[in-house]
PDB file of N, CA and C in Angstrom:
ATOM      1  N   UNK A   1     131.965 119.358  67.804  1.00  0.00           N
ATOM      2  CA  UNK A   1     131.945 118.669  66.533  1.00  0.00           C
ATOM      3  C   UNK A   1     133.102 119.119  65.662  1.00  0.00           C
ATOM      4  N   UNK A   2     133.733 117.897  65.086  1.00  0.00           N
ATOM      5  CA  UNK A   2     134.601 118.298  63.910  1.00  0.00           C
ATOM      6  C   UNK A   2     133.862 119.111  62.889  1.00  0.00           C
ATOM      7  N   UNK A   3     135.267 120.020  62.450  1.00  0.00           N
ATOM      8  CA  UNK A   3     135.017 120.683  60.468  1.00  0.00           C
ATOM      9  C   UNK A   3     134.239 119.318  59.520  1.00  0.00           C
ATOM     10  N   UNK A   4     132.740 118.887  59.341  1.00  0.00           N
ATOM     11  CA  UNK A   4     132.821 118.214  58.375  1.00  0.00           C
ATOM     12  C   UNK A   4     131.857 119.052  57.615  1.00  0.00           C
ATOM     13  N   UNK A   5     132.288 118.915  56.467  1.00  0.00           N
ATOM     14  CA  UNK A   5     131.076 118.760  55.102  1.00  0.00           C
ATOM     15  C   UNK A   5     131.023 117.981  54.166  1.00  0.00           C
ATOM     16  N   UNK A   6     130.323 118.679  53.273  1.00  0.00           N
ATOM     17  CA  UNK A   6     129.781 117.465  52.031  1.00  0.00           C
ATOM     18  C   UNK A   6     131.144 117.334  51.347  1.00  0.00           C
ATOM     19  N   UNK A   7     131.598 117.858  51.100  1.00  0.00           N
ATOM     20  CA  UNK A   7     133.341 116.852  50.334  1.00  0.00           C
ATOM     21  C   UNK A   7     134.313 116.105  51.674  1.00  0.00           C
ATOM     22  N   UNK A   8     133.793 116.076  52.880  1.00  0.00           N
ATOM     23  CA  UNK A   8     134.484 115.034  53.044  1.00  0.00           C
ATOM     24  C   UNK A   8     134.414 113.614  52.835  1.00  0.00           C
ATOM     25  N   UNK A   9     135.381 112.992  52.967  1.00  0.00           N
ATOM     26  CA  UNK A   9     135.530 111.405  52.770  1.00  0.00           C
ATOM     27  C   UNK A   9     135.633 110.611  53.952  1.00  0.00           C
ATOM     28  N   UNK A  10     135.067 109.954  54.703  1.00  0.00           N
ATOM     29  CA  UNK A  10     134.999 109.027  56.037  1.00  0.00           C
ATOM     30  C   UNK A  10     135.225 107.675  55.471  1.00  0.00           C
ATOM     31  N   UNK A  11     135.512 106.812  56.339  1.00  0.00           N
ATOM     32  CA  UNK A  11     135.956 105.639  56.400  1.00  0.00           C
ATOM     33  C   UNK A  11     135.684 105.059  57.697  1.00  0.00           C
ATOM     34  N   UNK A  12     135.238 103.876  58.040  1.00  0.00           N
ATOM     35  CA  UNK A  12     135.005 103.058  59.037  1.00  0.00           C
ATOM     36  C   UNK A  12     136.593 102.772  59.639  1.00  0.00           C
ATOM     37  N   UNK A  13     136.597 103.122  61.025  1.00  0.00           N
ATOM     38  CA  UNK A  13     137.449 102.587  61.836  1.00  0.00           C
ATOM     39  C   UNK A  13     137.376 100.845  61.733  1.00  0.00           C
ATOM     40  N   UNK A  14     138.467 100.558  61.704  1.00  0.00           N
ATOM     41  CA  UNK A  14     138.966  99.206  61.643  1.00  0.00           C
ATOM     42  C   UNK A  14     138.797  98.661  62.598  1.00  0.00           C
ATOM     43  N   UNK A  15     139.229  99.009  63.833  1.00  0.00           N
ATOM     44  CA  UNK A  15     139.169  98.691  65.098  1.00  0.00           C
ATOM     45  C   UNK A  15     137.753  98.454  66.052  1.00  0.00           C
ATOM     46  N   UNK A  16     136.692  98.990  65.110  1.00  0.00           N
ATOM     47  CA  UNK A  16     135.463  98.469  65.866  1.00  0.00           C
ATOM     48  C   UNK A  16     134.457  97.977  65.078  1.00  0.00           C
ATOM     49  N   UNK A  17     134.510  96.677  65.856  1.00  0.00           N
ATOM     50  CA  UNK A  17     133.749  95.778  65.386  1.00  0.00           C
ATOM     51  C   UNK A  17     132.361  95.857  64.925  1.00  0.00           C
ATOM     52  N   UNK A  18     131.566  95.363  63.894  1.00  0.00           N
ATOM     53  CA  UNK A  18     130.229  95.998  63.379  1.00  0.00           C
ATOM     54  C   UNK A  18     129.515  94.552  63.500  1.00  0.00           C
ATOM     55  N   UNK A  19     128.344  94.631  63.589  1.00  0.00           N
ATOM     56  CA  UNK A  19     127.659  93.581  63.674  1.00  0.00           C
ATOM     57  C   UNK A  19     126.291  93.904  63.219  1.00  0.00           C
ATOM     58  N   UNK A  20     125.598  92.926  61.866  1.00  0.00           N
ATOM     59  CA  UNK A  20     124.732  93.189  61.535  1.00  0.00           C
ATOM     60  C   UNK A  20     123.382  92.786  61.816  1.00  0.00           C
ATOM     61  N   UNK A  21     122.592  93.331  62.751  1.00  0.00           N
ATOM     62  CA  UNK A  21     120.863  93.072  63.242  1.00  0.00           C
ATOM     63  C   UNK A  21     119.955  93.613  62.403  1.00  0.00           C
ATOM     64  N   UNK A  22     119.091  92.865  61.828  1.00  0.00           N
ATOM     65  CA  UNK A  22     118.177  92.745  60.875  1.00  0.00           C
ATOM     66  C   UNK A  22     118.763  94.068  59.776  1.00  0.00           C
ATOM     67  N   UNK A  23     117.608  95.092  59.701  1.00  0.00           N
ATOM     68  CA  UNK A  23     118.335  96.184  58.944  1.00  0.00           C
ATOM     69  C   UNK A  23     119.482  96.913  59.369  1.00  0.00           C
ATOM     70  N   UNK A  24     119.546  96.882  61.069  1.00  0.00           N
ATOM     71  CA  UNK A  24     120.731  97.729  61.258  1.00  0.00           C
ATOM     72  C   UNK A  24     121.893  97.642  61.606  1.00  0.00           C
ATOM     73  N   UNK A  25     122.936  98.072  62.500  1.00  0.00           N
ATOM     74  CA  UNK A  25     123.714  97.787  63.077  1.00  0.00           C
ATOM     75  C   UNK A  25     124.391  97.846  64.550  1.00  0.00           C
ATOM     76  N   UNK A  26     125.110  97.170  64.951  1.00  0.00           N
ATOM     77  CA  UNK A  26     125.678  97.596  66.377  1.00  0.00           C
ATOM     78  C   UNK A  26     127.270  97.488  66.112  1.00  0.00           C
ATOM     79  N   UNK A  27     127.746  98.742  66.267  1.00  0.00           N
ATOM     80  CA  UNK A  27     129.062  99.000  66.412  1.00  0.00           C
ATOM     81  C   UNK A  27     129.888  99.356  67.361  1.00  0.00           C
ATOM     82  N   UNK A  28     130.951  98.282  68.047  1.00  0.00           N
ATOM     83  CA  UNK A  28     131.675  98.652  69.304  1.00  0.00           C
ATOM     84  C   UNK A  28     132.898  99.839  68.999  1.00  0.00           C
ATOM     85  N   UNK A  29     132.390 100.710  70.035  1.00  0.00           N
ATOM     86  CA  UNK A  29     133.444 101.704  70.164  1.00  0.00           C
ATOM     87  C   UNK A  29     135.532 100.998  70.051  1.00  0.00           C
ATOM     88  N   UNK A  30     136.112 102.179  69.736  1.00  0.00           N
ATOM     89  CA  UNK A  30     137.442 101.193  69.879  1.00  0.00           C
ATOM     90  C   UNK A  30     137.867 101.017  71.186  1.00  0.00           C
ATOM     91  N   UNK A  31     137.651 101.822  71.910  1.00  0.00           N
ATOM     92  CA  UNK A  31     137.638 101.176  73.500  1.00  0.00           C
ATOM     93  C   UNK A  31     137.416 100.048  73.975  1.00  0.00           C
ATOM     94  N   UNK A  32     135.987 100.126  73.118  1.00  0.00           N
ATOM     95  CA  UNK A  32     135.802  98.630  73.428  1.00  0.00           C
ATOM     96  C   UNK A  32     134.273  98.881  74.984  1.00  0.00           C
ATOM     97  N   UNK A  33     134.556 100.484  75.221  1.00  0.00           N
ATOM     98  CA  UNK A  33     133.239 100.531  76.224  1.00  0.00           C
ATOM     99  C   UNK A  33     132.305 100.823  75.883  1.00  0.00           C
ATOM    100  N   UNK A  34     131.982 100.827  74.454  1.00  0.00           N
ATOM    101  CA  UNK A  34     130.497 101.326  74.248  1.00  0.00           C
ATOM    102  C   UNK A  34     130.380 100.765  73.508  1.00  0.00           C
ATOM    103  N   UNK A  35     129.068 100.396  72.996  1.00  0.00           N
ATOM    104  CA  UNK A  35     128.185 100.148  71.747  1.00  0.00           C
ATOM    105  C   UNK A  35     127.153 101.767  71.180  1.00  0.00           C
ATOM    106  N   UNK A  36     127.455 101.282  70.051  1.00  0.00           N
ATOM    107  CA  UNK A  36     126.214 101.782  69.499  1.00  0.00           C
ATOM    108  C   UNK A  36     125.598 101.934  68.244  1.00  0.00           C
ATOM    109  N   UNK A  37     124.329 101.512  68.439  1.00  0.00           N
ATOM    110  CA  UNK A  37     123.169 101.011  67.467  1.00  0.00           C
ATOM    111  C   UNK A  37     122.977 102.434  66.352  1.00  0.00           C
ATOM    112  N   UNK A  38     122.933 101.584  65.307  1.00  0.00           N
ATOM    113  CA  UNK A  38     122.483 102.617  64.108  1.00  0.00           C
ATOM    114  C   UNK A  38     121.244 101.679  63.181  1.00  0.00           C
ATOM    115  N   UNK A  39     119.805 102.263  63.322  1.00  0.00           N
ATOM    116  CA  UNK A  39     118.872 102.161  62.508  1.00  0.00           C
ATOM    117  C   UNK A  39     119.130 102.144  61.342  1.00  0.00           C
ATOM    118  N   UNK A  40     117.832 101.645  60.707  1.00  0.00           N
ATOM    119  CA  UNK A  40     118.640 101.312  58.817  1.00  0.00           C
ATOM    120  C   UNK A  40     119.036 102.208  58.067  1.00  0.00           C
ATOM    121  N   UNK A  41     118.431 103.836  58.686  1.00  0.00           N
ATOM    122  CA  UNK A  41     119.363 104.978  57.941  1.00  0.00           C
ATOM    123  C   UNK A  41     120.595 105.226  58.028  1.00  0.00           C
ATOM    124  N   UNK A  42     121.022 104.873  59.403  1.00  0.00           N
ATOM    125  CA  UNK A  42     121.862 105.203  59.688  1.00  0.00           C
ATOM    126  C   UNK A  42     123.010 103.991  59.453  1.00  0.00           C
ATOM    127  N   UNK A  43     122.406 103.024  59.118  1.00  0.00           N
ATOM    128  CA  UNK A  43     122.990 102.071  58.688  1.00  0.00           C
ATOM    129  C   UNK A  43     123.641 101.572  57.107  1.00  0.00           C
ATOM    130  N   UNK A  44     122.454 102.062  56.436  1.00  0.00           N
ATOM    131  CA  UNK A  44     122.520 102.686  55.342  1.00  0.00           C
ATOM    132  C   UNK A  44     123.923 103.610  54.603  1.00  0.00           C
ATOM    133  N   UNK A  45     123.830 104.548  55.602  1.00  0.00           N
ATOM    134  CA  UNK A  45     124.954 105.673  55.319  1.00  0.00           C
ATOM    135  C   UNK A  45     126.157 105.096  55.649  1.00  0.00           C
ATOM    136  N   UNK A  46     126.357 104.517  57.158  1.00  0.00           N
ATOM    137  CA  UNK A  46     127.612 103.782  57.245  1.00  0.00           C
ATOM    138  C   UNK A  46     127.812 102.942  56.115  1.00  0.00           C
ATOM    139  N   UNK A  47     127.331 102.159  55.367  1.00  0.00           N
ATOM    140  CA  UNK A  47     127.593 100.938  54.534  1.00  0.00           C
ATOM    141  C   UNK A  47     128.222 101.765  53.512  1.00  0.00           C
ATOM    142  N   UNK A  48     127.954 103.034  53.132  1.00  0.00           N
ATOM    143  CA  UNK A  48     128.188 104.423  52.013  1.00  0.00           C
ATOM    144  C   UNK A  48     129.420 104.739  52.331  1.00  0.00           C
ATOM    145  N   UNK A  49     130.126 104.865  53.493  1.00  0.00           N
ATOM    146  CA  UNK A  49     131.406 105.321  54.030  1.00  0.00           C
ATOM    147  C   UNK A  49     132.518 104.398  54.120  1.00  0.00           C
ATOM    148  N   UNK A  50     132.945 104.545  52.702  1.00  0.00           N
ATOM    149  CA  UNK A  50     133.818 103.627  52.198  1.00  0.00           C
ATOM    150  C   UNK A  50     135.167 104.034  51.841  1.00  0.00           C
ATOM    151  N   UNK A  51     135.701 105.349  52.404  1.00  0.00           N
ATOM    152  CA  UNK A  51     136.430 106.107  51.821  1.00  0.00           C
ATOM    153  C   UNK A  51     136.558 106.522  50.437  1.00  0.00           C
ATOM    154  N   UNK A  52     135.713 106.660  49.562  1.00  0.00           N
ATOM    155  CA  UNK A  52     135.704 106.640  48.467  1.00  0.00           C
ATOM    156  C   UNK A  52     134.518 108.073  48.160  1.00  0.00           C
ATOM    157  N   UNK A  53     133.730 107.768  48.792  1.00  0.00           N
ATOM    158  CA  UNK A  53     132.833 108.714  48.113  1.00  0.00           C
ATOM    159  C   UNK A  53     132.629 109.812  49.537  1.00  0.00           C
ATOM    160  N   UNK A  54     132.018 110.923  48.766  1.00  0.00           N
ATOM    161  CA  UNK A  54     132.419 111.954  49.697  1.00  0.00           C
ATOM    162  C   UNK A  54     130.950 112.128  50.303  1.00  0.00           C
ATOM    163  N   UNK A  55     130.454 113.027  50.955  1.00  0.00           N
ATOM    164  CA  UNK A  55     129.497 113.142  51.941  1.00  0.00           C
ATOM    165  C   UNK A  55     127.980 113.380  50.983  1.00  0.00           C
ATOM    166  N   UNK A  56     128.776 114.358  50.324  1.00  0.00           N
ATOM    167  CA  UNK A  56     127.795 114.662  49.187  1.00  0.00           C
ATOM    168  C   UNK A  56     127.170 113.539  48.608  1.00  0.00           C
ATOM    169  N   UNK A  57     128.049 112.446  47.670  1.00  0.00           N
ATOM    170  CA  UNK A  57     127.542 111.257  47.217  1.00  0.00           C
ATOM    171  C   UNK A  57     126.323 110.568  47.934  1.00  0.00           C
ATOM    172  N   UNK A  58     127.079 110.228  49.119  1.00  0.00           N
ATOM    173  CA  UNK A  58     126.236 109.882  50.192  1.00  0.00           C
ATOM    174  C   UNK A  58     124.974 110.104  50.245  1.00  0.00           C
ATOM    175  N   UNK A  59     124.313 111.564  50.302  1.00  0.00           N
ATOM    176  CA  UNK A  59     123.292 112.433  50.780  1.00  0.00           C
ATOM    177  C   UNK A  59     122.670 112.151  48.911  1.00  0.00           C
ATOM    178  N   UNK A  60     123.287 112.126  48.385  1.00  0.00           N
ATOM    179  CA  UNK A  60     122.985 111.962  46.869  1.00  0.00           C
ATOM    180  C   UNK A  60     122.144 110.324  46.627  1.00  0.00           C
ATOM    181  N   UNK A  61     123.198 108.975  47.301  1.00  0.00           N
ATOM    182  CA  UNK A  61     122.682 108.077  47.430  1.00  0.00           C
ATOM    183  C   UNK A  61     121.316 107.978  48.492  1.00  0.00           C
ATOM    184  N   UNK A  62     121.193 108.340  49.289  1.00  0.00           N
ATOM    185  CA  UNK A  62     120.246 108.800  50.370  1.00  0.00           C
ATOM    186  C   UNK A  62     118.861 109.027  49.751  1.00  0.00           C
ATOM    187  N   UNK A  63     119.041 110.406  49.334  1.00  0.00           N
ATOM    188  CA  UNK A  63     117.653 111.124  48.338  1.00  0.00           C
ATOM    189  C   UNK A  63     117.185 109.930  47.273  1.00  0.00           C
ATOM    190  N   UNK A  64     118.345 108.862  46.632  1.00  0.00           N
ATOM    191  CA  UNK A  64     117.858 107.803  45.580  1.00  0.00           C
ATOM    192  C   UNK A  64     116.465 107.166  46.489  1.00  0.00           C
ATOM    193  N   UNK A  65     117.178 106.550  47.502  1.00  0.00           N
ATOM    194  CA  UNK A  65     116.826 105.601  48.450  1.00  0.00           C
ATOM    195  C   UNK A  65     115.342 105.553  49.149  1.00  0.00           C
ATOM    196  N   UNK A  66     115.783 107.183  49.727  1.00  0.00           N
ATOM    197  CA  UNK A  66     114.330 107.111  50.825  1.00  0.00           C
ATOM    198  C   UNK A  66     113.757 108.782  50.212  1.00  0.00           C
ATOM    199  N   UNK A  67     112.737 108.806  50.924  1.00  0.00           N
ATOM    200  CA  UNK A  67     111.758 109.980  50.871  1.00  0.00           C
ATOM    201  C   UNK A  67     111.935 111.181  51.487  1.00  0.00           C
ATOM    202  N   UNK A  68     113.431 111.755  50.821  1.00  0.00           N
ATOM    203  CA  UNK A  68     114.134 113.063  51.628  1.00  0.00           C
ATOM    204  C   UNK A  68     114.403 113.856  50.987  1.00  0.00           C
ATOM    205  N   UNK A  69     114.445 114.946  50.977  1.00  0.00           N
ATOM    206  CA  UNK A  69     115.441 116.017  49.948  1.00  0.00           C
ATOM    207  C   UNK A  69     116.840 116.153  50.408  1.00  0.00           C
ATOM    208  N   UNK A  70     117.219 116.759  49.017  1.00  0.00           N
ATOM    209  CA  UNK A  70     118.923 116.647  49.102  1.00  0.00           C
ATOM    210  C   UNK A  70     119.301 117.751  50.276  1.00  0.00           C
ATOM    211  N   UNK A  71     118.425 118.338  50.527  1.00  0.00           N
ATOM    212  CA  UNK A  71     118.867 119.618  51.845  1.00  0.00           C
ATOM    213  C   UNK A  71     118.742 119.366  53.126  1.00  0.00           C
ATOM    214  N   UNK A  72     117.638 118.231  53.043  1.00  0.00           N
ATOM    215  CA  UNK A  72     117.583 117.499  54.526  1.00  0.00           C
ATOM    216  C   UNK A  72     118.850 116.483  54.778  1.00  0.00           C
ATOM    217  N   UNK A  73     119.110 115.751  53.981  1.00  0.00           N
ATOM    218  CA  UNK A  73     119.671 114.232  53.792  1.00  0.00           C
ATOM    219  C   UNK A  73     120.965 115.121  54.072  1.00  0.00           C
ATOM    220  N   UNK A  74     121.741 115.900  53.203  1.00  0.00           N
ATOM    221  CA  UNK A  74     122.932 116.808  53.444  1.00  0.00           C
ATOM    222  C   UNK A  74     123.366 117.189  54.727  1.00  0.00           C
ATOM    223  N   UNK A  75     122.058 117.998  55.497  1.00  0.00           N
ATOM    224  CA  UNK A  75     122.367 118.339  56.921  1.00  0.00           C
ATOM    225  C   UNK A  75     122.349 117.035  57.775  1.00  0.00           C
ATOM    226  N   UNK A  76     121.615 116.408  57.834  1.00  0.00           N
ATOM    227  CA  UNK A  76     121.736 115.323  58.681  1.00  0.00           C
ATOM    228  C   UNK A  76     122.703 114.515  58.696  1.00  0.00           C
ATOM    229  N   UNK A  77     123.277 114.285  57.427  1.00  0.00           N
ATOM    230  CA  UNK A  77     124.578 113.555  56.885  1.00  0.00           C
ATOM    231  C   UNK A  77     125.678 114.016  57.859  1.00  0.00           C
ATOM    232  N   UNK A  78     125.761 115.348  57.229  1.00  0.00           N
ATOM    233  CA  UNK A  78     126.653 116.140  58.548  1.00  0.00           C
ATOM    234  C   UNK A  78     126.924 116.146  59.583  1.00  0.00           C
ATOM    235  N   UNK A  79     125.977 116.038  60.193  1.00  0.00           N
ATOM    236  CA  UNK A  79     125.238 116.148  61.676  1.00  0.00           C
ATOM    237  C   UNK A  79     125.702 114.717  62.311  1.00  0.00           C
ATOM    238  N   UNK A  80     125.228 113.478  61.386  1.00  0.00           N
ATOM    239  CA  UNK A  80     125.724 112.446  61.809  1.00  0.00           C
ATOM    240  C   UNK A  80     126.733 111.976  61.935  1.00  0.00           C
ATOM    241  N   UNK A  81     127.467 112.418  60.691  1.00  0.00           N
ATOM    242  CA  UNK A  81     129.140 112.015  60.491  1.00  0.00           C
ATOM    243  C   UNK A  81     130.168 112.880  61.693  1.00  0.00           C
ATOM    244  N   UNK A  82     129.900 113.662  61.610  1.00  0.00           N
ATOM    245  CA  UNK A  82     130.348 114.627  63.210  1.00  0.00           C
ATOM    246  C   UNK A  82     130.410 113.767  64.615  1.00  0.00           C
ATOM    247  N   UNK A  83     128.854 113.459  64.623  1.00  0.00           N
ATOM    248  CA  UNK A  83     128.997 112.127  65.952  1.00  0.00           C
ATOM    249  C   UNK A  83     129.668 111.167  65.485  1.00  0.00           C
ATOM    250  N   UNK A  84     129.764 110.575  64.126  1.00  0.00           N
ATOM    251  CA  UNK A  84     130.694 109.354  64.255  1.00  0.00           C
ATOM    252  C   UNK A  84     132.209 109.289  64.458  1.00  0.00           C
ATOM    253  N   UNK A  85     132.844 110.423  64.195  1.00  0.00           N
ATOM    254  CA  UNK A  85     133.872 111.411  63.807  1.00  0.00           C
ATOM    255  C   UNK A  85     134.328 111.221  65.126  1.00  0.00           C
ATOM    256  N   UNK A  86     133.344 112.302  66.044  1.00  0.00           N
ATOM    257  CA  UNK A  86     133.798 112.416  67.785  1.00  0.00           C
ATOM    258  C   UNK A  86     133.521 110.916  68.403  1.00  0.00           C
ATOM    259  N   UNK A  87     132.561 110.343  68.114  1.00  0.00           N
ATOM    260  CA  UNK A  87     132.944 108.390  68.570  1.00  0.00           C
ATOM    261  C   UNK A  87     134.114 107.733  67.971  1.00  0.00           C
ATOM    262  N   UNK A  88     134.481 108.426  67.015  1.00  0.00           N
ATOM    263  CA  UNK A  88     135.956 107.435  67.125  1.00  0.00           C
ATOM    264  C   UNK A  88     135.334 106.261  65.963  1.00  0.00           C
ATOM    265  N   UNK A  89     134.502 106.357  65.598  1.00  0.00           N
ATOM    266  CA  UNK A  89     133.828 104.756  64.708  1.00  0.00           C
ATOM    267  C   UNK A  89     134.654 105.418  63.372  1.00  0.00           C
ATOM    268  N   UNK A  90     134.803 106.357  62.658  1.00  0.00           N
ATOM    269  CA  UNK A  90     134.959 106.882  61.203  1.00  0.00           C
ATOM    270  C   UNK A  90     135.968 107.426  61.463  1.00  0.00           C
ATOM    271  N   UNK A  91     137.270 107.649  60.331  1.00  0.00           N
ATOM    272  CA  UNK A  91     138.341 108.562  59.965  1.00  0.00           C
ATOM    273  C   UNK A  91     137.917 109.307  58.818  1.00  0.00           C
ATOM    274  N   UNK A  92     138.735 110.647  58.425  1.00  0.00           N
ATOM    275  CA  UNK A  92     138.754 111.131  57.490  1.00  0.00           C
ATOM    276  C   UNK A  92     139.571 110.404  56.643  1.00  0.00           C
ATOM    277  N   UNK A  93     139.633 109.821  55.672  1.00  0.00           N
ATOM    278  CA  UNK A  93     139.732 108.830  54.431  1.00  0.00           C
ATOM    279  C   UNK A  93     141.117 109.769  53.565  1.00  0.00           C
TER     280      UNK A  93
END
């Protein structure tokens, strides 16, 4: 896993295509050989990763949203943005 934390800034790769199913999403790798599905949390957070706001915000918008604390929502944030990071779907902004 990449260095991320809560002040970083991510951004959606350009190059792979997103497609929206009911609450969530399916996003093609830039390869182009994979897919992969993100549930409405996780869908959620991508829609948040706008290069603009930093991880923190995020985990900040998160806790508004659903039924989490800011210490859970934070680590997981992390945790997730790391896999999106090593998939190639997100840049650092």
């Amino acid at each position: 896993m990449r260095n991320i934390d809560l002040d970083t800034i991510l951004v959606p790769n350009t190059a792979c295509p997103v497609r929206e199913i009911g609450d969530g999403l399916i996003i093609m790798a830039p390869t182009g050989t994979a897919t992969h599905t993100l549930e409405e949390i996780g869908a959620f957070v991508w829609r948040h990763l706008d290069g603009q706001r930093t991880l923190r915000q995020v985990a900040e918008a998160l806790v508004g949203e659903y039924d989490v604390t800011f210490d859970a929502a934070a680590k997981d944030i992390c945790d997730f943005a790391s896999q999106l990071v090593d998939a190639e779907l997100v840049a650092r902004s």
